[in-house]
Protein backbone atom coordinates (compact mmCIF):
# COMPACT_ATOMS: atom_id res chain seq x y z
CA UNK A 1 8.66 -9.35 -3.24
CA UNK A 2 8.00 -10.53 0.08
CA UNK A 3 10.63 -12.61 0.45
CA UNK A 4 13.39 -9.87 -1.10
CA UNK A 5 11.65 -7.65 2.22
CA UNK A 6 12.46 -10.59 4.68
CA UNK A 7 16.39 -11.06 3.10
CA UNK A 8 16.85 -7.61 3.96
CA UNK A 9 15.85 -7.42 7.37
CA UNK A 10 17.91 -10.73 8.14
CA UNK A 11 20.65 -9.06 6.25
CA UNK A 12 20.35 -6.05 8.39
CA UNK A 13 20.73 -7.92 11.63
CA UNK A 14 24.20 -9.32 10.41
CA UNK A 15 24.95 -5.01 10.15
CA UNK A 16 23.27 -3.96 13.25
CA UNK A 17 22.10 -5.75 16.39
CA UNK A 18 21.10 -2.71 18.30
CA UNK A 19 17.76 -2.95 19.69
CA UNK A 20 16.06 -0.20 18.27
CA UNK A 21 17.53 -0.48 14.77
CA UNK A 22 16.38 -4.31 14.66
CA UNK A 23 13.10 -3.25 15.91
CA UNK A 24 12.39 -0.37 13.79
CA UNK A 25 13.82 -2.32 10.71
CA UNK A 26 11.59 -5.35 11.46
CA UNK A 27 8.05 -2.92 12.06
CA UNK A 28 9.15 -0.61 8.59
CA UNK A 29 8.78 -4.38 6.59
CA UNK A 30 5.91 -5.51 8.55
CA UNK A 31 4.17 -2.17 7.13
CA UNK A 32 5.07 -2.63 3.84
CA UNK A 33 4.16 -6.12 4.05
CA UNK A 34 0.45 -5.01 5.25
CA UNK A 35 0.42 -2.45 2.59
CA UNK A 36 1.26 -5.36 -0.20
CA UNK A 37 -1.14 -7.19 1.29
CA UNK A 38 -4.08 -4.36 1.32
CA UNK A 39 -3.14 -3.92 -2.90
CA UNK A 40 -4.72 -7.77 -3.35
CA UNK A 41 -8.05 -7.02 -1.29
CA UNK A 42 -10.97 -4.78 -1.70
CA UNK A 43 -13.48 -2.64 -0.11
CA UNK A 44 -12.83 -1.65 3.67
CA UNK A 45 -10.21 -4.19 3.82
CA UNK A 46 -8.16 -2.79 1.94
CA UNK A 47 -8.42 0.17 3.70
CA UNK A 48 -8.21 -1.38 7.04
CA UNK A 49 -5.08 -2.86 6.03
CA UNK A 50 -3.39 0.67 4.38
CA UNK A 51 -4.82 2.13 8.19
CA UNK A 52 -2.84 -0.56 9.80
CA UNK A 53 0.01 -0.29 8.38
CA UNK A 54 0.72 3.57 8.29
CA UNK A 55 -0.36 3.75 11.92
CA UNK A 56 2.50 0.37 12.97
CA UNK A 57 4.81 2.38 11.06
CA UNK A 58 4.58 5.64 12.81
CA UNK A 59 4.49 3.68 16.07
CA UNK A 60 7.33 1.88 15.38
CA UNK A 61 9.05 5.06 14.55
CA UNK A 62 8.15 6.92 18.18
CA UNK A 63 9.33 3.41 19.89
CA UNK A 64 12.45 3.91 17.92
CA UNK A 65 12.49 8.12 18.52
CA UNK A 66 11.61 7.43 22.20
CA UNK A 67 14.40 4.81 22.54
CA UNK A 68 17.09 6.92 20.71
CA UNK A 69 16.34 9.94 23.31
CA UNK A 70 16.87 7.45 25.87
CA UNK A 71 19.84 6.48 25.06
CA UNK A 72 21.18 9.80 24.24
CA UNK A 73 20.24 10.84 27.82
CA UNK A 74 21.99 8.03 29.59
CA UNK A 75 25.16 8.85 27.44
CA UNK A 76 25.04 12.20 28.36
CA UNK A 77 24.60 11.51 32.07
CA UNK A 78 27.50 9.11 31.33
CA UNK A 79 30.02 11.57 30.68
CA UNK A 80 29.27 14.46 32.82
């Protein structure tokens, strides 16, 4: 399952080689590859690892938000 997760971020950089899109693509399978991970361990590692990975995940996400807004802003500065 791993591997299927790692195809489809390499096939995503043949469709996109924005920054932010690689970036947010590669933290989204990083998470669900700690959350994989966490289903094969016990006790407060497991729950160390679910932790982890929801909290790179969100992170990623406000890299990616922040980024976007960015982006906008200098387009929009741009033009006018």
């Amino acid at each position: 399952m791993i591997l299927v997760e790692v195809l489809l971020l390499l096939f995503s950089f043949f469709l996109s080689d924005k920054f932010n899109r690689v970036i947010r693509n590669s933290g989204f399978i990083i998470s669900t590859i700690l959350i994989k991970l966490s289903f094969g361990t016990e006790g407060i590692l497991n729950t160390i690892l679910i932790v982890t990975a929801v909290l790179f995940g969100v992170i990623i996400l406000a890299i990616h938000n922040k980024y976007e807004t960015l982006e906008a802003n200098k387009t929009s500065t741009f033009e006018t």
